[in-house]
C-alpha atoms as a PDB file:
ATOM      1  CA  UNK A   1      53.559-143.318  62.318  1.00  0.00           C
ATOM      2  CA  UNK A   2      51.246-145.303  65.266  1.00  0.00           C
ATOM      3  CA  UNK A   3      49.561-146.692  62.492  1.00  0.00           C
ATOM      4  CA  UNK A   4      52.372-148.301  60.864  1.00  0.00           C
ATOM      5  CA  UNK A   5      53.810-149.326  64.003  1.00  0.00           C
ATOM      6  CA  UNK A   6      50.420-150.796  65.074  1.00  0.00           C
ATOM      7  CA  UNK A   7      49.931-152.661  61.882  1.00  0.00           C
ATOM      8  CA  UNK A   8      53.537-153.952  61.956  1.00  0.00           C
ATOM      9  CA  UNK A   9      53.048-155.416  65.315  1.00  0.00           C
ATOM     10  CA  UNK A  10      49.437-157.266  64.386  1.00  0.00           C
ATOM     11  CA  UNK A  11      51.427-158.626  61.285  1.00  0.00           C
ATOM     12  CA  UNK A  12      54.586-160.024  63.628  1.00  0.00           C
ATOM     13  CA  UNK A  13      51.414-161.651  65.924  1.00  0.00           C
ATOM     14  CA  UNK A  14      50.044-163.231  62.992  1.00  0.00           C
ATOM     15  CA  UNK A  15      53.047-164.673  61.725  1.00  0.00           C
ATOM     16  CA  UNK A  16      53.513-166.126  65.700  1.00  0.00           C
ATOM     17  CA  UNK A  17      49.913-167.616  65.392  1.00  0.00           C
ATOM     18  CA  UNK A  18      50.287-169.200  61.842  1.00  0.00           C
ATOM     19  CA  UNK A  19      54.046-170.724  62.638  1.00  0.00           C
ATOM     20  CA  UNK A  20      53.724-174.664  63.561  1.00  0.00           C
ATOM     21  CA  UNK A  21      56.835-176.072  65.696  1.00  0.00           C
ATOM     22  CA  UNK A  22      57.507-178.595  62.898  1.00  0.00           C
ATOM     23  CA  UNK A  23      58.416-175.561  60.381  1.00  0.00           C
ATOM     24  CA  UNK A  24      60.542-173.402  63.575  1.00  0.00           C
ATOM     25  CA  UNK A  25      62.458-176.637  63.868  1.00  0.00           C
ATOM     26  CA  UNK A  26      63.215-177.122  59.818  1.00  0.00           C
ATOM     27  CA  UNK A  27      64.114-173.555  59.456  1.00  0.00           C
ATOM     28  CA  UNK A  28      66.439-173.512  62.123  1.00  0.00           C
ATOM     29  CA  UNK A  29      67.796-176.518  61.381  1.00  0.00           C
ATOM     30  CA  UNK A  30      68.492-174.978  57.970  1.00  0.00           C
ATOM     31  CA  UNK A  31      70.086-172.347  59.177  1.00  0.00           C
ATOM     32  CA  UNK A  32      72.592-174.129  61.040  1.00  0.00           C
ATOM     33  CA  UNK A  33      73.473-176.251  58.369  1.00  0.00           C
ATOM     34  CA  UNK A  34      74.107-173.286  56.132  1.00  0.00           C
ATOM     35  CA  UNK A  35      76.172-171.803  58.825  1.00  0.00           C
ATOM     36  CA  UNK A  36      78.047-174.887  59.352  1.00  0.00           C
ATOM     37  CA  UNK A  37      78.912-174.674  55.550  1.00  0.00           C
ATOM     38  CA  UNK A  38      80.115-170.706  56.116  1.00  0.00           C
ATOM     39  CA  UNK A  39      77.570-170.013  53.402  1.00  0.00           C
ATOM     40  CA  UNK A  40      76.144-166.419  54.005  1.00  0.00           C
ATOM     41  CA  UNK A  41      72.184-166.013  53.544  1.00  0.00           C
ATOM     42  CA  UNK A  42      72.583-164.095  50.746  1.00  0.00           C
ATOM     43  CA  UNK A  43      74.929-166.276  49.113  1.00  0.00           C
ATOM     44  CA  UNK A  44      71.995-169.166  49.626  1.00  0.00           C
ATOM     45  CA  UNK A  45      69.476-167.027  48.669  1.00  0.00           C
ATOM     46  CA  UNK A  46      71.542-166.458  45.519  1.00  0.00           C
ATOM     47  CA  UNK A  47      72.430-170.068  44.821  1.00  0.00           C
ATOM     48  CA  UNK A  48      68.926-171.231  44.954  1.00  0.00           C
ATOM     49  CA  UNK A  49      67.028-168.497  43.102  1.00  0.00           C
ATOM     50  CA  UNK A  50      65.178-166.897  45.529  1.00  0.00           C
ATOM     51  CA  UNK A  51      64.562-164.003  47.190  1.00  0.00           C
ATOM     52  CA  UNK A  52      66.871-162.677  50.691  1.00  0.00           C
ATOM     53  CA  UNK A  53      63.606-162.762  52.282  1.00  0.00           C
ATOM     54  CA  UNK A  54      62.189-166.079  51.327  1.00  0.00           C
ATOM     55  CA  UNK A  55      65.262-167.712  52.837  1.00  0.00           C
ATOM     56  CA  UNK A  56      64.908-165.441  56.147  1.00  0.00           C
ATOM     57  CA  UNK A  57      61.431-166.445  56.347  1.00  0.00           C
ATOM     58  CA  UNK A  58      62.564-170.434  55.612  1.00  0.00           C
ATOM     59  CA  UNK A  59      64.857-170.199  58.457  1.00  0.00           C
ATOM     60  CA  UNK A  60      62.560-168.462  60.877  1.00  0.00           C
ATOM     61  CA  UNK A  61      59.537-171.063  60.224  1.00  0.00           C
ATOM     62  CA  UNK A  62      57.178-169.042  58.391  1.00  0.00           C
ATOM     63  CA  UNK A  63      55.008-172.720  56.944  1.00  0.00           C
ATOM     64  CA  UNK A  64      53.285-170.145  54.145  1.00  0.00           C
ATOM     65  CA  UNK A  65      56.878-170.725  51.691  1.00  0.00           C
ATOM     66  CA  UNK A  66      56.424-172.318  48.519  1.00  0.00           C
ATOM     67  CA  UNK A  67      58.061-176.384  48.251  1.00  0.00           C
ATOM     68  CA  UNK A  68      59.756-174.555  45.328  1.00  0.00           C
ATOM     69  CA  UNK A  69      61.736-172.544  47.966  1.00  0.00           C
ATOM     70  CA  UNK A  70      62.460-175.646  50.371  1.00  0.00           C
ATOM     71  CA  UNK A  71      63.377-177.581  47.852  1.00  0.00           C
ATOM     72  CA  UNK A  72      65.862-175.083  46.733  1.00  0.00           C
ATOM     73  CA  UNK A  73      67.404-174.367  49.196  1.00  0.00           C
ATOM     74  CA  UNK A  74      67.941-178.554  50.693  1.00  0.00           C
ATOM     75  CA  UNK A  75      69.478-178.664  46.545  1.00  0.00           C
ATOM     76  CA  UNK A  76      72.099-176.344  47.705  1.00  0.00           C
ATOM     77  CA  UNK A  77      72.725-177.658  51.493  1.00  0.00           C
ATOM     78  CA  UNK A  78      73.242-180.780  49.705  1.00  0.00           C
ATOM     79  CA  UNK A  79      70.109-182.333  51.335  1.00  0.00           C
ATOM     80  CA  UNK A  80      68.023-182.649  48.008  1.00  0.00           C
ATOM     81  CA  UNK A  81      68.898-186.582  47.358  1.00  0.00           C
ATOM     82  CA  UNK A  82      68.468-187.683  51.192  1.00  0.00           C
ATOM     83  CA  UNK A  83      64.924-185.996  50.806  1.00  0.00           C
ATOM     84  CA  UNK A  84      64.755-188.727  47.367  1.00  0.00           C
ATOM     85  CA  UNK A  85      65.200-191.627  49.981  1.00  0.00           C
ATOM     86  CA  UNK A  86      63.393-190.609  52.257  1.00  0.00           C
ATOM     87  CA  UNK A  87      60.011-190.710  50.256  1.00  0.00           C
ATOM     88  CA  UNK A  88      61.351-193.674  48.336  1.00  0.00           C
ATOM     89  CA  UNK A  89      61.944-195.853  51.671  1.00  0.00           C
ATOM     90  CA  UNK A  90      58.372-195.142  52.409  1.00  0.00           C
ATOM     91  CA  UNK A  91      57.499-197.313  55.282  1.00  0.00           C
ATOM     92  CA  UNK A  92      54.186-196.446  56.685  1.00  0.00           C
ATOM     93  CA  UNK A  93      53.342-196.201  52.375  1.00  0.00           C
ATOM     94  CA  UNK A  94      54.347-199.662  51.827  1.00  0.00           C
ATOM     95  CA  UNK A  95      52.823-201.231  54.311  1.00  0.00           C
ATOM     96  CA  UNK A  96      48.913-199.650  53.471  1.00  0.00           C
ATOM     97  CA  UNK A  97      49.896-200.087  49.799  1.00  0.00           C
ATOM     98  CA  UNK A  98      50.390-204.115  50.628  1.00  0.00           C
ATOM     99  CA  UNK A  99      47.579-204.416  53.175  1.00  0.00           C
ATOM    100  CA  UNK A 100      45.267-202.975  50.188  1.00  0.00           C
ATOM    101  CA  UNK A 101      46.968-205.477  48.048  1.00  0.00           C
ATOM    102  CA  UNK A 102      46.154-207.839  50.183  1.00  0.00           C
ATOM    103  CA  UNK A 103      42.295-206.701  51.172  1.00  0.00           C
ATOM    104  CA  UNK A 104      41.690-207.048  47.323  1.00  0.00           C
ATOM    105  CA  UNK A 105      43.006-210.311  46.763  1.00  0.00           C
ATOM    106  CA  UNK A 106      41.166-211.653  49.811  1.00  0.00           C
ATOM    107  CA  UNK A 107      38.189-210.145  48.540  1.00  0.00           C
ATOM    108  CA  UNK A 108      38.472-212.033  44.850  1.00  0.00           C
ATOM    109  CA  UNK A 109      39.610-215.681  46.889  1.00  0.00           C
ATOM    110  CA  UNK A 110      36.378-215.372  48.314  1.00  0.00           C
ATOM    111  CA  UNK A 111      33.818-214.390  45.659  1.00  0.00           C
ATOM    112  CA  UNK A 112      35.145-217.028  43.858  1.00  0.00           C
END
């Protein structure tokens, strides 16, 4: 019975040692928005196909979920097409796609 306890406890210290603030902050903002819809986790869980657990471990900032899950479960919040426009309004993107745009062009003015 030490044992198990013992074991448990190194796995709950790894999970503290592997979790980045980034992730704590996403999963608890998830789980406020799901609360603020008075959607139960295992209603979520259910509604995105996936397991009780993945979602706890979503919502508690565990960064080793799959995208699948995320992605999921911001389709259900109602998040899924503000992540879209996000990626499409691409700022920092845009502006090394243009300056390589640019680099190239400069470099074939001036070999010619």
């Amino acid at each position: 019975m030490s044992n198990s306890k013992s074991f448990s406890a190194f796995l709950k210290k790894q999970a503290c040692i592997n979790q980045m603030p980034e992730f704590l902050s996403l999963g608890a903002y998830i789980k406020i928005a799901r609360k603020r819809r008075f959607i139960s986790a295992i209603q979520l869980a259910n509604n995105a196909k996936i397991n009780r657990s993945t979602l706890y471990f979503i919502e508690n900032g565990h960064p080793g979920v799959s995208m699948f899950a995320y992605l999921s479960v911001f389709r259900e919040l109602g998040f899924f097409e503000d992540i879209l426009k996000l990626i499409e309004n691409d700022v920092i993107g845009k502006k090394n796609y243009e300056m390589k745009v640019l680099v190239k062009q400069s470099i074939k003015e001036y070999k010619l």
